[in-house]
Protein backbone atom coordinates (compact mmCIF):
# COMPACT_ATOMS: atom_id res chain seq x y z
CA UNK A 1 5.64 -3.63 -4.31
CA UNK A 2 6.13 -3.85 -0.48
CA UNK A 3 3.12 -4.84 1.79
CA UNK A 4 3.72 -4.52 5.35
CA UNK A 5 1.42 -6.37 8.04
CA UNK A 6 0.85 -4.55 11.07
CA UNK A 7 -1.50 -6.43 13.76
CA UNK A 8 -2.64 -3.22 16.37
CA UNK A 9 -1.05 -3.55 19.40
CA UNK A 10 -1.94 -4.98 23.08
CA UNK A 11 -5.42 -3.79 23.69
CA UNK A 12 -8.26 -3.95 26.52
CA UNK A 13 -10.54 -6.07 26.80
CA UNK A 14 -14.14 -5.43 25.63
CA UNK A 15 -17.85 -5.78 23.89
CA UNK A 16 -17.72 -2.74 21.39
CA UNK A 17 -15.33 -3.84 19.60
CA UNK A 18 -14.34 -0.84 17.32
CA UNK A 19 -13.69 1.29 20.52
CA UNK A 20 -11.25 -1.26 22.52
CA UNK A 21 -8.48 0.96 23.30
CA UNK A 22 -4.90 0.45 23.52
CA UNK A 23 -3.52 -0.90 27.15
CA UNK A 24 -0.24 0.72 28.32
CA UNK A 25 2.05 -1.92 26.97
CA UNK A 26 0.52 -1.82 23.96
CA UNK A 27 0.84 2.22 23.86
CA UNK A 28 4.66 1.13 24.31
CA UNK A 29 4.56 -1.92 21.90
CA UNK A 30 3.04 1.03 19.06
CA UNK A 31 5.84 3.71 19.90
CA UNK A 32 8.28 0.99 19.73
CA UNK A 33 7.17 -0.37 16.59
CA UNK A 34 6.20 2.99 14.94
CA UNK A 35 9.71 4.60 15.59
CA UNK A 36 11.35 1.67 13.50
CA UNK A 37 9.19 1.53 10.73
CA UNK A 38 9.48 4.85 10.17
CA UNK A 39 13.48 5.05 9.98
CA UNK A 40 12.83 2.39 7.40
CA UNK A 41 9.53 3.16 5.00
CA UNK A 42 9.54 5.51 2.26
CA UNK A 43 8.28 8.51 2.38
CA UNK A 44 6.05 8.02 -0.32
CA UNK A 45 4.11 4.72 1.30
CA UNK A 46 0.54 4.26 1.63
CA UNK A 47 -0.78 3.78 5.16
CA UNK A 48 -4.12 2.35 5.52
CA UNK A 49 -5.67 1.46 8.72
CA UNK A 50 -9.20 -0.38 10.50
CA UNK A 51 -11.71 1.58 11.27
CA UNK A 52 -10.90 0.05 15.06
CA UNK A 53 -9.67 2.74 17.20
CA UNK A 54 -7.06 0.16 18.71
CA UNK A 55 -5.72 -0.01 15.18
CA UNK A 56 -5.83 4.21 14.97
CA UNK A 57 -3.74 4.30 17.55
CA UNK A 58 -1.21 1.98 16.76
CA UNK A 59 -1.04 3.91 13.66
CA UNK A 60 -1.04 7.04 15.11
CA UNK A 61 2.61 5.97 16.61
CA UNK A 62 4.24 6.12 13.00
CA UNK A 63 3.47 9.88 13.00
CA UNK A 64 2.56 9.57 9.42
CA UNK A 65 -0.96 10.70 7.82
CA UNK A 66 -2.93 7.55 7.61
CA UNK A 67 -6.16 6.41 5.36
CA UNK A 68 -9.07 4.87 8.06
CA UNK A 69 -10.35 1.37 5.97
CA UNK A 70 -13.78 -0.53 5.92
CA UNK A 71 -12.08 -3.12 4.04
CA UNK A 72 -9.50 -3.69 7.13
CA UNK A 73 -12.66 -3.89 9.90
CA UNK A 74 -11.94 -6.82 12.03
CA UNK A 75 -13.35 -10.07 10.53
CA UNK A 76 -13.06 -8.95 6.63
CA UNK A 77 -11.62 -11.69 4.46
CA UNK A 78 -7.70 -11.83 3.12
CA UNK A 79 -8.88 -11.02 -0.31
CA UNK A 80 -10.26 -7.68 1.43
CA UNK A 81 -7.08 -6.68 2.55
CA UNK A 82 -5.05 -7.44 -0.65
CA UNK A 83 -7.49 -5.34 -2.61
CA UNK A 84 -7.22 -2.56 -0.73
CA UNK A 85 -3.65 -2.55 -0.67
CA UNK A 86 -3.93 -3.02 -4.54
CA UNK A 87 -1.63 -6.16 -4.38
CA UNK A 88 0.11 -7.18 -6.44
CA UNK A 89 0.15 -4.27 -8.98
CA UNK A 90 0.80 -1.41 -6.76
CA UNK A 91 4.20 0.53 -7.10
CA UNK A 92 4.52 2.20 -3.39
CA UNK A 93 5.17 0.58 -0.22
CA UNK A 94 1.58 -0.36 1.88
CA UNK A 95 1.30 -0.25 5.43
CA UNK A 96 -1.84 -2.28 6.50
CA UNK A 97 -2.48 -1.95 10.01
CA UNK A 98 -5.49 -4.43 10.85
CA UNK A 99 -6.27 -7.80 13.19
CA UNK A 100 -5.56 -11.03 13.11
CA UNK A 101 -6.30 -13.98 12.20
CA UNK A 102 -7.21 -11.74 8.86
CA UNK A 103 -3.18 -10.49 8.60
CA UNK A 104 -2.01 -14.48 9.48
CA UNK A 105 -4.11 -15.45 6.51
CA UNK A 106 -3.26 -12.80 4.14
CA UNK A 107 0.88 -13.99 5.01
CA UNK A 108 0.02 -17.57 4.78
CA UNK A 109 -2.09 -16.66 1.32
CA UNK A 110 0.93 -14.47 -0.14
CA UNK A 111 3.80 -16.69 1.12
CA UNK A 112 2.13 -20.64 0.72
CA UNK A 113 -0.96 -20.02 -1.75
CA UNK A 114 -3.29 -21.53 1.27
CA UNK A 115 -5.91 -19.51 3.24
CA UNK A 116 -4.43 -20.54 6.93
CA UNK A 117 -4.76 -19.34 10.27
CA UNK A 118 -1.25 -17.92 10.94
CA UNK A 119 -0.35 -16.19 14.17
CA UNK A 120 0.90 -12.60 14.03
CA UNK A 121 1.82 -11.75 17.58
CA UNK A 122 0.22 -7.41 18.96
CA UNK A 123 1.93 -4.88 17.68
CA UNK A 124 4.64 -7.21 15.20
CA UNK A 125 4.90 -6.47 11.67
CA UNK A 126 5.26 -8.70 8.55
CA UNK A 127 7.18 -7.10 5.32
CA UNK A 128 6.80 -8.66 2.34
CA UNK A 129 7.78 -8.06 -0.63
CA UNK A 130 6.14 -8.39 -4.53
CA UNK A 131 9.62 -9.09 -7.13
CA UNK A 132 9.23 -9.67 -10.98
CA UNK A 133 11.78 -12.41 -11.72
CA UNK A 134 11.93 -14.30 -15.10
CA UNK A 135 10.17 -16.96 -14.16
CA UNK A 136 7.14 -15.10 -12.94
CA UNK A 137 6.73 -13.11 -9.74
CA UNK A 138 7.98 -14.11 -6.59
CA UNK A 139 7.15 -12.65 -2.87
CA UNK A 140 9.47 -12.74 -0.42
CA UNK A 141 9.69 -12.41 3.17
CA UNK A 142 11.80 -9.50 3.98
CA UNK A 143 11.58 -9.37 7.90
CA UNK A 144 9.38 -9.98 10.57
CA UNK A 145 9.72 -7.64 13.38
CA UNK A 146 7.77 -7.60 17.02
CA UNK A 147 8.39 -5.04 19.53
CA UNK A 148 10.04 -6.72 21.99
CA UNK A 149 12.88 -6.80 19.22
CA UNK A 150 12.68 -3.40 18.48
């Protein structure tokens, strides 16, 4: 299984949280981002998105049908995430597009086994990766991407 880690992109400043909207840059960090995931995922992945409409649009820039998430609201624990991605037993490819710190934690959860406060920077993207080995599973870190790379 492949997770991918999408923080939303650059967004204004405000109080109601769930309607902060994207700033220019990050409209340009999303269409950035969005065009090269989408030359990459499957066609058959799962994309699953916050309810915040900073994280709708950042979505919106993969041009892909997308599911809106409670479980990916801005505060929810990593365990949240990771459930509704169905990790580790799903067989598609996940695109979680949320906030941080909950995506730093859910990398430094999958990749160390500790609940820490790692920094995804707006609008980059963590792909990991789920792989059945002999000795038991094993994630790996396939490529982090942010959109001044793109």
């Amino acid at each position: 299984m492949d997770l991918i880690l999408w923080r939303h992109a650059d967004a204004e400043a405000g109080t109601a949280d769930l309607d902060r909207r994207l700033t220019p840059k990050g409209v340009k960090q999303a269409a950035r981002m969005g065009e090269w995931l989408d030359r990459r995922l499957p066609d058959t992945c799962r994309i699953l998105v916050s309810p915040a409409w900073r994280a709708q649009q950042t979505a919106l820039a993969l041009k892909r049908k997308f599911k809106i998430r409670d479980e990916l609201a801005p505060g929810v624990v990593p365990e949240s995430v990771l459930a509704a991605a169905r990790w580790p037993g799903g067989r598609e490819t996940v695109v979680v597009v949320g906030h941080q710190p909950t995506l730093g934690r859910v990398a430094a959860l999958l990749l160390c086994g500790d609940d820490r406060e790692w920094s995804i920077a707006k609008g980059a993207m963590w792909w990991l990766s789920n792989r059945e080995r002999s000795h038991g599973p094993s994630i790996v870190l396939r490529v982090v991407m942010t959109p001044d790379f793109v």
